[in-house]
N, C-alpha and C. Protein backbone atom coordinates (compact mmCIF):
# COMPACT_ATOMS: atom_id res chain seq x y z
N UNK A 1 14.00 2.96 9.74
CA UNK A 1 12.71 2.61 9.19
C UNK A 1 11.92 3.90 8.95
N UNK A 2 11.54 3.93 7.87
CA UNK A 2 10.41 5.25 7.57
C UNK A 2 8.77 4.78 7.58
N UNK A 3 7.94 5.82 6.98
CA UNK A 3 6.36 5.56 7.51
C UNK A 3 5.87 6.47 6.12
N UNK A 4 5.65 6.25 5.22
CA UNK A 4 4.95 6.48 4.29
C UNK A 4 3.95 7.67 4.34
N UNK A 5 4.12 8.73 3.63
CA UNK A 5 3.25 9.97 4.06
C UNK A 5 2.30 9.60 3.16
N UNK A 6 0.86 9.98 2.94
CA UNK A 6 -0.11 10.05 2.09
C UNK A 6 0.20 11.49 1.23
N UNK A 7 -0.21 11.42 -0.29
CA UNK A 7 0.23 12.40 -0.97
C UNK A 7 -0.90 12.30 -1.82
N UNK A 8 -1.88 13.72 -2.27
CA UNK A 8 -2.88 13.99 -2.66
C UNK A 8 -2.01 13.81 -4.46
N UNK A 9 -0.96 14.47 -4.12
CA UNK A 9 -0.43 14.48 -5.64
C UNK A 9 0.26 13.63 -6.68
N UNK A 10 -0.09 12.29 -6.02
CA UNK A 10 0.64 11.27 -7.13
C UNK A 10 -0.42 10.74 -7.49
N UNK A 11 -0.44 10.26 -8.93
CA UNK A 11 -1.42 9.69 -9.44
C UNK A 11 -0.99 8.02 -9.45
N UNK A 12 -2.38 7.53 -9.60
CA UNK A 12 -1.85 6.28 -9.40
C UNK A 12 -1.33 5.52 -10.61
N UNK A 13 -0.77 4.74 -11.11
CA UNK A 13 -0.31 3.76 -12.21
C UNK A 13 -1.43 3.09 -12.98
N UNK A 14 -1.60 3.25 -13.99
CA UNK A 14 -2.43 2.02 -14.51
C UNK A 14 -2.17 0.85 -14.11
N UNK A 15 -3.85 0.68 -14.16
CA UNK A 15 -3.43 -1.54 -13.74
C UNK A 15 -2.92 -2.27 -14.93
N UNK A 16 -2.23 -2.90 -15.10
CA UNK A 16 -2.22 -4.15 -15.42
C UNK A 16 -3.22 -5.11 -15.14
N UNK A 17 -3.83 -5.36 -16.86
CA UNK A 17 -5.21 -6.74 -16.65
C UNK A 17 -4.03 -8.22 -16.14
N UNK A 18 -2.57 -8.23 -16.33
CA UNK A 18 -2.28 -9.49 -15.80
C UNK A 18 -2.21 -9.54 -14.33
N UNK A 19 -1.87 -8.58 -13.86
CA UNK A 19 -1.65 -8.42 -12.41
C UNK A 19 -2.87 -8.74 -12.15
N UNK A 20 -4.02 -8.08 -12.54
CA UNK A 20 -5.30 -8.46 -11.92
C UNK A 20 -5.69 -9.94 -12.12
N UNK A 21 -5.43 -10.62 -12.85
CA UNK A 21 -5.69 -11.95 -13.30
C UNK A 21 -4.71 -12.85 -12.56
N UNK A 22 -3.69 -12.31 -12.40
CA UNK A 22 -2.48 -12.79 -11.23
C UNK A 22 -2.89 -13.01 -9.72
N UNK A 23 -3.97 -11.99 -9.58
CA UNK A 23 -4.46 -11.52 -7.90
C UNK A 23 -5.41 -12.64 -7.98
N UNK A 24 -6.20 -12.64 -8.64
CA UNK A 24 -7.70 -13.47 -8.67
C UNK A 24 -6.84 -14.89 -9.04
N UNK A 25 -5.94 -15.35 -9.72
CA UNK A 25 -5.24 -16.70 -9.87
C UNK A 25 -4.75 -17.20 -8.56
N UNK A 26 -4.21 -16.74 -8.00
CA UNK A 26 -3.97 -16.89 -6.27
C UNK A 26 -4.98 -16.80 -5.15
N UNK A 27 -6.07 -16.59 -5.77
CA UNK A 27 -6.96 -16.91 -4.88
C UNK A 27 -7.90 -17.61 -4.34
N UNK A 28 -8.08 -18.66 -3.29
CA UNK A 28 -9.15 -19.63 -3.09
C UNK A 28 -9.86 -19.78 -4.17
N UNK A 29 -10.67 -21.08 -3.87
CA UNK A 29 -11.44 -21.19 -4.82
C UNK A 29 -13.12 -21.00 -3.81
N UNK A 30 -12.75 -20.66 -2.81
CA UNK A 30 -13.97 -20.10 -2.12
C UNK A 30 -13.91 -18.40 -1.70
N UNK A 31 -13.16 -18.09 -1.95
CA UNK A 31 -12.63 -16.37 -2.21
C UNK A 31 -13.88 -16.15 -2.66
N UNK A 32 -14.65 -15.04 -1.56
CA UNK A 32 -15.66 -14.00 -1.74
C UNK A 32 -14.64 -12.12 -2.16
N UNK A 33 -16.18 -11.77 -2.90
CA UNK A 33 -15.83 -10.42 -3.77
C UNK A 33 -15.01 -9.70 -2.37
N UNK A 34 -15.46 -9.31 -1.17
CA UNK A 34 -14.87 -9.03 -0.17
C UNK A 34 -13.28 -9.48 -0.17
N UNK A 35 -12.69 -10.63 0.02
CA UNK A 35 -11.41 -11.12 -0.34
C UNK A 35 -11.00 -10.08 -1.02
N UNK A 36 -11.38 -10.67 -2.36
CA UNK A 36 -10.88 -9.88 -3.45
C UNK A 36 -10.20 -7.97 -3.43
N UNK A 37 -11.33 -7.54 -3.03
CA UNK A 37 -11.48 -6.22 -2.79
C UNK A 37 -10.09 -6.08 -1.68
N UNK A 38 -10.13 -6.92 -0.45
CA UNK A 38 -9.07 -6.25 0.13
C UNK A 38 -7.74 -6.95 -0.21
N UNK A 39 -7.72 -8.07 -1.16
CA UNK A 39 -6.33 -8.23 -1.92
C UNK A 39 -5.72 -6.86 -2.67
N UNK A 40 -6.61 -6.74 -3.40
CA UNK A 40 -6.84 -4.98 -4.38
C UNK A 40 -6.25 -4.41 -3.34
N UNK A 41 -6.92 -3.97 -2.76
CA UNK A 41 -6.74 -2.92 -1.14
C UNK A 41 -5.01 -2.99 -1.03
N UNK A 42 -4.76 -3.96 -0.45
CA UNK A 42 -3.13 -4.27 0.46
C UNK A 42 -2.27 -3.97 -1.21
N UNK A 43 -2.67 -4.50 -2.12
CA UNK A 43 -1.57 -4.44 -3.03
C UNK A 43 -1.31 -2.77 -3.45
N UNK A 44 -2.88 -1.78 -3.52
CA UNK A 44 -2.75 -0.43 -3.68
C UNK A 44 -1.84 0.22 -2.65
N UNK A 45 -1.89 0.13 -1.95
CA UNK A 45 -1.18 0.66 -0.58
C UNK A 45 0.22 -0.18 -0.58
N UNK A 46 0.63 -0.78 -0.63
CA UNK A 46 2.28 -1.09 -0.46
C UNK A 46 2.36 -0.67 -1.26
N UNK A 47 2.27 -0.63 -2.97
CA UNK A 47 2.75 0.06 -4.65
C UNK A 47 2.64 1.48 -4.09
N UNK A 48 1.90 1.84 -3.45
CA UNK A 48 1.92 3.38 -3.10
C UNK A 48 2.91 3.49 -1.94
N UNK A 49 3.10 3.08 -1.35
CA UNK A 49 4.43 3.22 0.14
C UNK A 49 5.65 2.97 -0.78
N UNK A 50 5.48 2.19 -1.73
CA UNK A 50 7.04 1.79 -2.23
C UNK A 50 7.06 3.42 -3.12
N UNK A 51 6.53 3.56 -4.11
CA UNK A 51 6.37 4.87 -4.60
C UNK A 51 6.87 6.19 -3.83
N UNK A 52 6.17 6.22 -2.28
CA UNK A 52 6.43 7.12 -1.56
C UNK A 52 7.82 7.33 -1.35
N UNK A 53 8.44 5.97 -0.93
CA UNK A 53 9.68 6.11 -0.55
C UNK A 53 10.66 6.03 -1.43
N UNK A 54 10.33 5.53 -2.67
CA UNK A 54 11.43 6.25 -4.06
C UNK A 54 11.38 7.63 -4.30
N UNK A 55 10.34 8.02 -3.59
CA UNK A 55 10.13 9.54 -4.35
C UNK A 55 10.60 10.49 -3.11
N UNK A 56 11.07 9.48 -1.86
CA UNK A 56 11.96 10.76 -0.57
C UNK A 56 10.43 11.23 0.16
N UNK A 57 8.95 10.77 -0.20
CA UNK A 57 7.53 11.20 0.70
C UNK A 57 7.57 9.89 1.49
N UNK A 58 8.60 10.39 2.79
CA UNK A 58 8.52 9.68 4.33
C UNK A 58 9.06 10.21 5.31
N UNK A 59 8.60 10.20 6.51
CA UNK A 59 8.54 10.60 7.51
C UNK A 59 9.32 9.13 8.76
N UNK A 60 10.68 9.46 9.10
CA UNK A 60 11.07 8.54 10.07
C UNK A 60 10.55 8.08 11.51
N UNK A 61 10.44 6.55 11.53
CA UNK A 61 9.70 6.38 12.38
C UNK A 61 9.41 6.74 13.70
N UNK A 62 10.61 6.92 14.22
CA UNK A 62 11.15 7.99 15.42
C UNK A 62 10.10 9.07 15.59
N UNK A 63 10.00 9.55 14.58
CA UNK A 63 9.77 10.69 14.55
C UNK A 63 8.11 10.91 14.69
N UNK A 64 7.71 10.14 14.08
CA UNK A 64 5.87 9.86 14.35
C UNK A 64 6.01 8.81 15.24
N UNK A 65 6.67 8.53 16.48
CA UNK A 65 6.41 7.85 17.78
C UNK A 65 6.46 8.87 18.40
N UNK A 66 7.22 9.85 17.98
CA UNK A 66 7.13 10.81 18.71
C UNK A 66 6.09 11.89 18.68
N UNK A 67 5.91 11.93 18.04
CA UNK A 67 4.71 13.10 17.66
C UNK A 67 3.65 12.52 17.82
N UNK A 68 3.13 11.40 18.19
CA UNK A 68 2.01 10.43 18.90
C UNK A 68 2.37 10.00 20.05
N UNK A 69 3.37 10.31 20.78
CA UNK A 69 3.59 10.06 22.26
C UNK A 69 3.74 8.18 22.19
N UNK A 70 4.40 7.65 21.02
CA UNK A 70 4.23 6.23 21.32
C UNK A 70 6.08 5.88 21.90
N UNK A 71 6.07 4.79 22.41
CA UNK A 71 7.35 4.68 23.18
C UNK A 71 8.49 4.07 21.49
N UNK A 72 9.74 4.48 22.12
CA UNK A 72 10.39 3.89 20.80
C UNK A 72 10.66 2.40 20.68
């Protein structure tokens, strides 16, 4: 298992207006802007971890348990 490094140097992808219309279609019909925002949120961040790890920017998990003193 790897851990996704943060990288100042990838830019992000254009959105897609369907994806966005896709996000907001799946969502309650009592879904506040908050919701919304952290649907946005979770979907930016996995497209960026998947990115990371096609592109070889990860760090094994081992390895940041270790370097945080967490147990394996």
């Amino acid at each position: 298992m790897v851990v996704s490094q943060l990288s100042e140097h990838v830019m992000a992808e254009p959105m897609k207006k369907e994806d966005a219309h896709e996000i907001v279609d799946r969502m309650p019909e009592n879904a506040t802007w908050d919701d919304l925002i952290n649907e946005i949120y979770v979907r930016q961040v996995i497209e960026q971890g998947l990115a990371d790890s096609k592109a070889g920017r990860t760090t094994d998990v081992g390895e940041v348990r270790k370097r945080y003193g967490l147990e394996e």
